[in-house]
C-alpha atoms as a PDB file:
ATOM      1  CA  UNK A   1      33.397  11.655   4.373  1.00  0.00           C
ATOM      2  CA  UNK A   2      30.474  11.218   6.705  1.00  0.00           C
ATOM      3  CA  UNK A   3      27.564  13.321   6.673  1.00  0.00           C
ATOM      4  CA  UNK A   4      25.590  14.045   9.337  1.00  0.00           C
ATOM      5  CA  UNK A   5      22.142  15.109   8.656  1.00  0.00           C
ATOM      6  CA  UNK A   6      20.091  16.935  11.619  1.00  0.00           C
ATOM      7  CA  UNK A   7      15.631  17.099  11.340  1.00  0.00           C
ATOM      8  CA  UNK A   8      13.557  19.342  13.720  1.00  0.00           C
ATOM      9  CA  UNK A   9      10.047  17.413  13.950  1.00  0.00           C
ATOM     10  CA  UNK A  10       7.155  19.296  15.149  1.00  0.00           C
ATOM     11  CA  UNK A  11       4.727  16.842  16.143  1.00  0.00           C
ATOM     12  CA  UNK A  12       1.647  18.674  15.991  1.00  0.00           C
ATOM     13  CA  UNK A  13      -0.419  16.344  13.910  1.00  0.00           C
ATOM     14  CA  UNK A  14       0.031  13.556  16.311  1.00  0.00           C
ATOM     15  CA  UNK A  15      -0.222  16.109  19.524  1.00  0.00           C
ATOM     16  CA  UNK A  16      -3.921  17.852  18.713  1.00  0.00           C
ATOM     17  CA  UNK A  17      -6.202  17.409  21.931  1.00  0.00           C
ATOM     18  CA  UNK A  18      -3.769  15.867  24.042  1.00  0.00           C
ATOM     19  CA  UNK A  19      -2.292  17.124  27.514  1.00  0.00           C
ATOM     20  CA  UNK A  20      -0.352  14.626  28.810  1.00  0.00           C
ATOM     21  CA  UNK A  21       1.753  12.341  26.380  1.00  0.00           C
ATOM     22  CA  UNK A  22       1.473  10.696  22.808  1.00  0.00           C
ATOM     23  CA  UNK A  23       1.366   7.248  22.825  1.00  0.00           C
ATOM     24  CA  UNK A  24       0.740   4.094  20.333  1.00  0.00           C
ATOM     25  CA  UNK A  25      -2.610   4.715  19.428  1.00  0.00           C
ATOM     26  CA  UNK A  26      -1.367   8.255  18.167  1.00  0.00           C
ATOM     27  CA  UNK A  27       0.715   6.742  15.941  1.00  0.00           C
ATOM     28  CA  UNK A  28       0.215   7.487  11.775  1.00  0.00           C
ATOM     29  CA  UNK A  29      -1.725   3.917  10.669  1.00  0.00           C
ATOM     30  CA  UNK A  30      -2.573   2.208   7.196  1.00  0.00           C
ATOM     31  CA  UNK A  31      -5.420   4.656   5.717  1.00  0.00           C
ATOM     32  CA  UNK A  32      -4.341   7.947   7.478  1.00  0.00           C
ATOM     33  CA  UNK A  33      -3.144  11.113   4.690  1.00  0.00           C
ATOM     34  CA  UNK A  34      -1.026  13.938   6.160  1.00  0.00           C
ATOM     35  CA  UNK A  35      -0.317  16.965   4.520  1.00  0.00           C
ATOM     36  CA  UNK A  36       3.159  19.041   4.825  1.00  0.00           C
ATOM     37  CA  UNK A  37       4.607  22.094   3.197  1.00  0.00           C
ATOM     38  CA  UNK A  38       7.782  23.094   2.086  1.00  0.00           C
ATOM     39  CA  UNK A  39       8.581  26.760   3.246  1.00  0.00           C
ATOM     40  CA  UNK A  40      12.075  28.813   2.737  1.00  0.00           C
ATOM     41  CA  UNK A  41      13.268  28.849   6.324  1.00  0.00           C
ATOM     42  CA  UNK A  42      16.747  30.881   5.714  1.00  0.00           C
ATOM     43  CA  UNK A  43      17.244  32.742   8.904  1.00  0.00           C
ATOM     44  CA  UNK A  44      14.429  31.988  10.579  1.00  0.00           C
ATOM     45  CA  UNK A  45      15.492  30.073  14.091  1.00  0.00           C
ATOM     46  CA  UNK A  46      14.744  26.630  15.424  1.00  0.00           C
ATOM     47  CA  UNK A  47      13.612  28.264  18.701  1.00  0.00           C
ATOM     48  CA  UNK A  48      14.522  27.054  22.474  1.00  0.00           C
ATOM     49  CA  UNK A  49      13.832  24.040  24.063  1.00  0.00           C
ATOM     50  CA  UNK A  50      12.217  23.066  27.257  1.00  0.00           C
ATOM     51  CA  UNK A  51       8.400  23.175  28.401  1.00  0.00           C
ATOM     52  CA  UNK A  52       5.672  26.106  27.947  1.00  0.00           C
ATOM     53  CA  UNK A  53       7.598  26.972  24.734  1.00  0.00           C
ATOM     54  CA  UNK A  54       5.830  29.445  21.935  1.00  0.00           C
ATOM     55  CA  UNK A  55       7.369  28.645  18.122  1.00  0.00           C
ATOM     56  CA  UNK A  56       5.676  31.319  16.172  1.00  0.00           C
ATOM     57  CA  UNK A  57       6.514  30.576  12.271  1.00  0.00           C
ATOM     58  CA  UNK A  58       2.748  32.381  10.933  1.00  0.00           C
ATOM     59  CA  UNK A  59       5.573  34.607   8.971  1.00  0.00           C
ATOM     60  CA  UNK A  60       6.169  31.528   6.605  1.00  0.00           C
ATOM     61  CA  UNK A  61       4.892  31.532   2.873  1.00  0.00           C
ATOM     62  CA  UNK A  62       4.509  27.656   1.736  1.00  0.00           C
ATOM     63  CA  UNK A  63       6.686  27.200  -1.466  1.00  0.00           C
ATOM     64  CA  UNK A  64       4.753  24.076  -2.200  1.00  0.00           C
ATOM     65  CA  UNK A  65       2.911  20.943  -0.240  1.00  0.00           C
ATOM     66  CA  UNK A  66       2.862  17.262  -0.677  1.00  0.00           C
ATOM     67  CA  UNK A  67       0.447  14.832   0.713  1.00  0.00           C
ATOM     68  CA  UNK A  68       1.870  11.577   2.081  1.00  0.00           C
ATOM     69  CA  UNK A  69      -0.796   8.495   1.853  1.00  0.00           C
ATOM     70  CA  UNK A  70       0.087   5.664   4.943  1.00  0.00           C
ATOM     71  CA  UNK A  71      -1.655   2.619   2.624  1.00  0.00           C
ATOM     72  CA  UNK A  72      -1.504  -0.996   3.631  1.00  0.00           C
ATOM     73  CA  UNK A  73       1.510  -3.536   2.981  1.00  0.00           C
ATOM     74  CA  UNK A  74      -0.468  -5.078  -0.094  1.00  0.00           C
ATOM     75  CA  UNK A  75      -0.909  -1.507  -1.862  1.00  0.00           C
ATOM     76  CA  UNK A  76       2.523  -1.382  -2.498  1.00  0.00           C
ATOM     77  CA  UNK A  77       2.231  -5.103  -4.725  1.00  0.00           C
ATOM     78  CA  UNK A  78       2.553  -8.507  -4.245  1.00  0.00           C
ATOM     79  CA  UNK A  79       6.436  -8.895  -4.281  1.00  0.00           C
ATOM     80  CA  UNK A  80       6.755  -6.219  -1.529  1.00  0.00           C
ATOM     81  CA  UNK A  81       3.491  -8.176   0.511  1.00  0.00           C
ATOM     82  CA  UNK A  82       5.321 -11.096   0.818  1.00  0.00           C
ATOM     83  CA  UNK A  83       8.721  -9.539   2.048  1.00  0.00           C
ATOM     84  CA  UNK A  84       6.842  -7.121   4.645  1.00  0.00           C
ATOM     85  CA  UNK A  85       3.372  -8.537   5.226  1.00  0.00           C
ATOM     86  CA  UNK A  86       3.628 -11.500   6.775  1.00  0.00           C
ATOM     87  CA  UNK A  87       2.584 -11.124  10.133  1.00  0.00           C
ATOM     88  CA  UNK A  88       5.010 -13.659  11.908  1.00  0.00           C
ATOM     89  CA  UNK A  89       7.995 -12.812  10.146  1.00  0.00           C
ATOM     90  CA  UNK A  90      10.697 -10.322  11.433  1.00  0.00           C
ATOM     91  CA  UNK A  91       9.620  -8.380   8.270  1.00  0.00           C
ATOM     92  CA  UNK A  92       6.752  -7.995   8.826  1.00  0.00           C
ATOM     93  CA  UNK A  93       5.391  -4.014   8.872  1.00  0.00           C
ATOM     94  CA  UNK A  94       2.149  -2.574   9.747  1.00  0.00           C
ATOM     95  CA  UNK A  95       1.972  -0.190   6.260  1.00  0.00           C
ATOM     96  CA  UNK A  96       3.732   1.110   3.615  1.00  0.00           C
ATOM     97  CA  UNK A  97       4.447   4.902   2.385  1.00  0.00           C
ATOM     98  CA  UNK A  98       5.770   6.044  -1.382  1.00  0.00           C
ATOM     99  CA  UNK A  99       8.897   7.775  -0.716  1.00  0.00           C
ATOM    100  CA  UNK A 100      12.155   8.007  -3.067  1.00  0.00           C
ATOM    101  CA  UNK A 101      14.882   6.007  -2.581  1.00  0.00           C
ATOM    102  CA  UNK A 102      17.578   7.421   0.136  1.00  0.00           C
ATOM    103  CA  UNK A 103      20.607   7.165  -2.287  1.00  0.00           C
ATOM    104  CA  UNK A 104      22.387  10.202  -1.704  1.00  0.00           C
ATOM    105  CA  UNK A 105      22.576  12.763  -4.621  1.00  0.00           C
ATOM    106  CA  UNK A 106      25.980  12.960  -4.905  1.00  0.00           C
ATOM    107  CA  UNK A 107      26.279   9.162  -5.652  1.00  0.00           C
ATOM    108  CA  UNK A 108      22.871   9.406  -7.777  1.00  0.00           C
ATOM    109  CA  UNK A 109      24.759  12.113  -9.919  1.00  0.00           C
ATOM    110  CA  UNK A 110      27.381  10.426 -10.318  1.00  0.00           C
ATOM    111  CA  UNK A 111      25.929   7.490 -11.258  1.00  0.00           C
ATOM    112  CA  UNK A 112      23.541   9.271 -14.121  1.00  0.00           C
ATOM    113  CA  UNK A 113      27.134  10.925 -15.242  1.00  0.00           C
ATOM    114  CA  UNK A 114      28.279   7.117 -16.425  1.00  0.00           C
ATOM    115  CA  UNK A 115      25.296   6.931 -18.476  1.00  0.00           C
ATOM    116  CA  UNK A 116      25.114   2.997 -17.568  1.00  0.00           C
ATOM    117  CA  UNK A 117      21.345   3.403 -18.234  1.00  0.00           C
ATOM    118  CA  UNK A 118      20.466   2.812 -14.269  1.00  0.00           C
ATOM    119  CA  UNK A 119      16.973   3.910 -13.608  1.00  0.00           C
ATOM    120  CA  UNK A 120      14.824   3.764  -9.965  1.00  0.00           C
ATOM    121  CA  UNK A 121      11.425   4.368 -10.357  1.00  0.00           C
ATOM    122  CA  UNK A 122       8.555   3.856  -7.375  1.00  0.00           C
ATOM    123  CA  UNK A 123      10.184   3.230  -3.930  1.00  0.00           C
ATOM    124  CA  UNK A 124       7.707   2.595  -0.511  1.00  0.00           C
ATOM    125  CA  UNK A 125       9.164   2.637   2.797  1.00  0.00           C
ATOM    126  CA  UNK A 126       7.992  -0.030   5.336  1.00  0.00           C
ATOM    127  CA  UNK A 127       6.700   1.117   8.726  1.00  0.00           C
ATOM    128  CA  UNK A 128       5.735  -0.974  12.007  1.00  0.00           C
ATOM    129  CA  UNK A 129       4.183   0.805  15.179  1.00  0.00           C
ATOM    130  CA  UNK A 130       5.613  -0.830  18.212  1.00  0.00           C
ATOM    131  CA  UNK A 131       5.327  -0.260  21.666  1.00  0.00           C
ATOM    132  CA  UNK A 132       7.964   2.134  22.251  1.00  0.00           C
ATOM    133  CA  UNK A 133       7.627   3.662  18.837  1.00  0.00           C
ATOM    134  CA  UNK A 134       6.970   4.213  15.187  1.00  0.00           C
ATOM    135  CA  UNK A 135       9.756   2.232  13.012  1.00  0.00           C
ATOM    136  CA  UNK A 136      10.675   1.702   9.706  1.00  0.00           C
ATOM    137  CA  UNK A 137      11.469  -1.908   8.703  1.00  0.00           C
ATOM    138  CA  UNK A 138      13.067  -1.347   5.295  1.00  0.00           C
ATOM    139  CA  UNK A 139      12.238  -0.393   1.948  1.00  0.00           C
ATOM    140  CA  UNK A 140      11.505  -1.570  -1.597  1.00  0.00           C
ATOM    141  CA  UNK A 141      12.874   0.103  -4.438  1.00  0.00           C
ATOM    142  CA  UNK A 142      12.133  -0.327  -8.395  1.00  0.00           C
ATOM    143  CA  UNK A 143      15.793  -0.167 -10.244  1.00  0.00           C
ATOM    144  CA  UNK A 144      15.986  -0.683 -13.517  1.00  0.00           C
ATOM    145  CA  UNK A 145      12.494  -2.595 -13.307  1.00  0.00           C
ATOM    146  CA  UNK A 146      13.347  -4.828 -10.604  1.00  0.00           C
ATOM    147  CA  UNK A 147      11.560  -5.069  -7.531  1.00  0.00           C
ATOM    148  CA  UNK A 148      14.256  -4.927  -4.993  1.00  0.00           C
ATOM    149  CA  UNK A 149      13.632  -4.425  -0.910  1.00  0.00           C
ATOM    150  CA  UNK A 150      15.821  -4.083   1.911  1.00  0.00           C
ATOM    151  CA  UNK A 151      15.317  -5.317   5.746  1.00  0.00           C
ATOM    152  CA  UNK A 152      17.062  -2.979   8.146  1.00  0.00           C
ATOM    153  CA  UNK A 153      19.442  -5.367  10.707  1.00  0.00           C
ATOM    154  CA  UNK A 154      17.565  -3.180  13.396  1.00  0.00           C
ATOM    155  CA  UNK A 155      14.907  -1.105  13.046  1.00  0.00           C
ATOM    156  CA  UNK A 156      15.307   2.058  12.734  1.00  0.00           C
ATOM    157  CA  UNK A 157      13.220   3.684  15.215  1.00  0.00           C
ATOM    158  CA  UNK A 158      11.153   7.489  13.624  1.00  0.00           C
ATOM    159  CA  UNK A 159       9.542   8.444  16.559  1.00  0.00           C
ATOM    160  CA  UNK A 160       9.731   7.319  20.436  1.00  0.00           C
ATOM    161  CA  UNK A 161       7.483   6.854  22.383  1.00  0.00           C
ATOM    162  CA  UNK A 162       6.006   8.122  24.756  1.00  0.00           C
ATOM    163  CA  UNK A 163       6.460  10.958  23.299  1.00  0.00           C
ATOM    164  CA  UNK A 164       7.032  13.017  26.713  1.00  0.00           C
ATOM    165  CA  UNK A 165       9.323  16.203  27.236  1.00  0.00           C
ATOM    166  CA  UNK A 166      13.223  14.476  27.484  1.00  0.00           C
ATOM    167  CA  UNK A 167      12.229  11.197  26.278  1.00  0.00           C
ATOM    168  CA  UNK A 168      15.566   9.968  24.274  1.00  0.00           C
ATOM    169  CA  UNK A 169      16.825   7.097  22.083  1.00  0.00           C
ATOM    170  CA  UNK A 170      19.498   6.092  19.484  1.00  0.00           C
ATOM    171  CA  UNK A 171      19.056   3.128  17.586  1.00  0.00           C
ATOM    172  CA  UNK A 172      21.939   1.780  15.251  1.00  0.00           C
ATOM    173  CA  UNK A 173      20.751   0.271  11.970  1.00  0.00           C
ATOM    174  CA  UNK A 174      22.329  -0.935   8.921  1.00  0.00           C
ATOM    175  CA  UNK A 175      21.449  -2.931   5.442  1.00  0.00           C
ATOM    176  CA  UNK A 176      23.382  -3.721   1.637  1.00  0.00           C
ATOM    177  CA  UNK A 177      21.666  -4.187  -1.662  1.00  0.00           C
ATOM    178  CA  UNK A 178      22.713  -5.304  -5.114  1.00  0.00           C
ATOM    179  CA  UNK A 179      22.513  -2.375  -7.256  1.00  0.00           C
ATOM    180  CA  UNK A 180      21.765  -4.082 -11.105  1.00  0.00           C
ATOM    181  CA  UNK A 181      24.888  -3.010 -13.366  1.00  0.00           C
ATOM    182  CA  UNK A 182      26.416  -0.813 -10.660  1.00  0.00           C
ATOM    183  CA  UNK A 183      27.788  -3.082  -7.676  1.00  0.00           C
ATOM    184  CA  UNK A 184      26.295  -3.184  -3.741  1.00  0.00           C
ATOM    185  CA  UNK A 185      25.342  -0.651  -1.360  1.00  0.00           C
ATOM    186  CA  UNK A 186      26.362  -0.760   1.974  1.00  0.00           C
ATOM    187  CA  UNK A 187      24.461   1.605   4.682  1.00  0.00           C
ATOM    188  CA  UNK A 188      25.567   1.890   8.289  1.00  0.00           C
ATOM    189  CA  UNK A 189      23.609   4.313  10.315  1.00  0.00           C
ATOM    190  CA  UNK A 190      23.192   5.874  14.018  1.00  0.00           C
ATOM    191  CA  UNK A 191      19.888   7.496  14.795  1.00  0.00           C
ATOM    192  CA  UNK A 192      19.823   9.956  18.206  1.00  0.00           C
ATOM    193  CA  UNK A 193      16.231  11.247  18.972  1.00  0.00           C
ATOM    194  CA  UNK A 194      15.461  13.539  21.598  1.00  0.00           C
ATOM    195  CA  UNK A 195      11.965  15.176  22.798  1.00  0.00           C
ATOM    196  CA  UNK A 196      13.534  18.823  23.740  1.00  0.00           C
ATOM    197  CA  UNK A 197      10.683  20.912  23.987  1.00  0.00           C
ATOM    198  CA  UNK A 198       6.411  21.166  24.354  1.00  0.00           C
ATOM    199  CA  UNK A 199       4.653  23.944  23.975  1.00  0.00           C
ATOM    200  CA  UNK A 200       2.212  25.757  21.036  1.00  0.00           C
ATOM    201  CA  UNK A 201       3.037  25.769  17.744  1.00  0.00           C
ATOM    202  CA  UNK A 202       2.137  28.505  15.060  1.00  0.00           C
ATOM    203  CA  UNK A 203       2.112  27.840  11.585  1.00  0.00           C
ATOM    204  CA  UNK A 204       0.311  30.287   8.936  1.00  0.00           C
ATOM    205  CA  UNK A 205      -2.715  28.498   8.793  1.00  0.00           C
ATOM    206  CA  UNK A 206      -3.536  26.941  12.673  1.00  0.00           C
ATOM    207  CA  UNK A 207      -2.135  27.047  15.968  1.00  0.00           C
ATOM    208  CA  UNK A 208      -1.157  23.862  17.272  1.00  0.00           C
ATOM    209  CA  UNK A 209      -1.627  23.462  21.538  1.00  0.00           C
ATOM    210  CA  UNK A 210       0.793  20.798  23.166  1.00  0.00           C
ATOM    211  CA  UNK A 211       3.043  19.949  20.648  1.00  0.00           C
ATOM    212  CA  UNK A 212       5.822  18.296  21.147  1.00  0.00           C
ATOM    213  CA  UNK A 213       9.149  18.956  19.077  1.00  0.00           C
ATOM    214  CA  UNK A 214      11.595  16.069  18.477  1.00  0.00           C
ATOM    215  CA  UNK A 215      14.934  16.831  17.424  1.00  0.00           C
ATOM    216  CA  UNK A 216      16.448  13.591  15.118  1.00  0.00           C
ATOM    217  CA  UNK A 217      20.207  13.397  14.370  1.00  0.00           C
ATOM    218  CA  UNK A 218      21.218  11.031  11.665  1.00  0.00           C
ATOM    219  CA  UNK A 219      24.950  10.248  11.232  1.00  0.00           C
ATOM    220  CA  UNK A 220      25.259   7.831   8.170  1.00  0.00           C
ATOM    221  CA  UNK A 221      27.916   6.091   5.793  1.00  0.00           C
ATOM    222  CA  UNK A 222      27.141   5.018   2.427  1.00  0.00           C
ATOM    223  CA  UNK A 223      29.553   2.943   0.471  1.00  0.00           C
ATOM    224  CA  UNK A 224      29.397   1.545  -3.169  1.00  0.00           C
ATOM    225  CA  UNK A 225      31.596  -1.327  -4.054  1.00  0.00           C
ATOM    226  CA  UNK A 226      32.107  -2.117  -7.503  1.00  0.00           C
ATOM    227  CA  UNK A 227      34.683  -3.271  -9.735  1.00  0.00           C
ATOM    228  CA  UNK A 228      33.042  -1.682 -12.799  1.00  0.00           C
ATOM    229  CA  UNK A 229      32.689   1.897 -11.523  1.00  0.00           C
ATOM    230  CA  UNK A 230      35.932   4.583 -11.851  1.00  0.00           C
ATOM    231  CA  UNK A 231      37.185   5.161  -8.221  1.00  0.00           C
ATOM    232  CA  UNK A 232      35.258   8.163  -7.437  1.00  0.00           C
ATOM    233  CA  UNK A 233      32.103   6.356  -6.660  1.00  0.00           C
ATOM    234  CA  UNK A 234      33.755   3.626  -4.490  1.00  0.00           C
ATOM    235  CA  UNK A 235      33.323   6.616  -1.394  1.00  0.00           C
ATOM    236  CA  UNK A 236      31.771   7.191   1.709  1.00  0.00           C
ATOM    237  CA  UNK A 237      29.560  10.046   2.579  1.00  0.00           C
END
């Protein structure tokens, strides 16, 4: 089974003060905190696309908010600095971000069912700005206490840029990794972003001028191979 997983961006954070486009400079760097909350959305629309758009969600009560910290390559410890921070290597990333690791939960359930005593612990994602856009690099993950990290065959690309009204891309990306007592994981992926509308933005606590609202599709297949798991987990999603 493939699933196919579909994000509505609003860019406001990276669109404050600015008229015409959002380019590198606007880009999230080592150092920089964001803020986002978490709001039940059931029923409320997306909105329309195109220019001179109004998205009024000041109706929405937060359910909780997390803060995401952008910290440099060497935060994330000395095994991960020498994968991703070395600055002439195709590795090499710009800063690193605390994240969890993109197993999906039906395979992480299933995989906690066995009781094989698997545990992942801190995960950071690797992120490069480039000139046509923020990308992520790859990931490190702690399983079981080891310090493993992935390099994506291509990057895959978070936000395009410029960041103007029908700017699209689609990058195809794809990486394994040896899962301790469980077998490998195999990840192909296809990425489609799209810049569909700009416009104002209104959330419950600001209004946002000249945002612009990126629309990310993300078809992916996950497959774990392994000769010591029962069939069921040997699937694609």
């Amino acid at each position: 089974m493939k699933t196919k997983l579909y994000t509505l961006t609003f860019a406001s954070i990276l669109s404050i003060q600015l008229t015409a486009q959002i380019t590198q400079e606007d880009l999230p760097n080592a150092g920089d905190t964001a803020t986002y909350a978490v709001a039940n959305a059931l029923g409320t629309s997306t909105g329309t696309s195109g220019n001179n758009q109004t998205w009024d969600y000041s109706d929405l009560s937060a359910n909780n908010s997390e803060r995401v910290d952008f910290v440099s390559v060497s935060d994330a410890g000395f095994t991960y600095a020498f994968v991703f921070g070395l600055p002439f290597s195709g590795s090499y990333s710009d800063m690193a971000q605390r994240g969890v690791i993109p197993l999906p939960q039906i395979l992480l359930d299933g995989i906690n069912a066995l009781g094989l005593g698997v545990t992942f612990g801190d995960t950071y994602n690797f992120f490069k700005r480039e000139s046509d856009g923020l990308v992520q690099i790859g990931f490190g993950a702690d399983v079981s206490g080891f310090g493993l990290h992935v390099q994506y065959s291509t990057p895959d690309e978070i936000i395009p840029i410029p960041l103007t009204l029908n700017n699209t891309s689609t990058v195809d990306y794809s990486y394994e990794l040896e899962l301790p007592s469980i077998g490998v994981w195999s990840v192909t992926a296809e990425r489609t972003n799209e810049v569909n509308g700009k416009g104002t933005l209104i959330l419950p606590n600001a209004t946002y001028q000249n945002v612009y609202r990126v629309r990310s599709a993300i078809s992916s297949q996950n497959i774990i191979s392994s000769d010591q798991l029962p069939a069921f987990l040997n699937v694609v999603t």
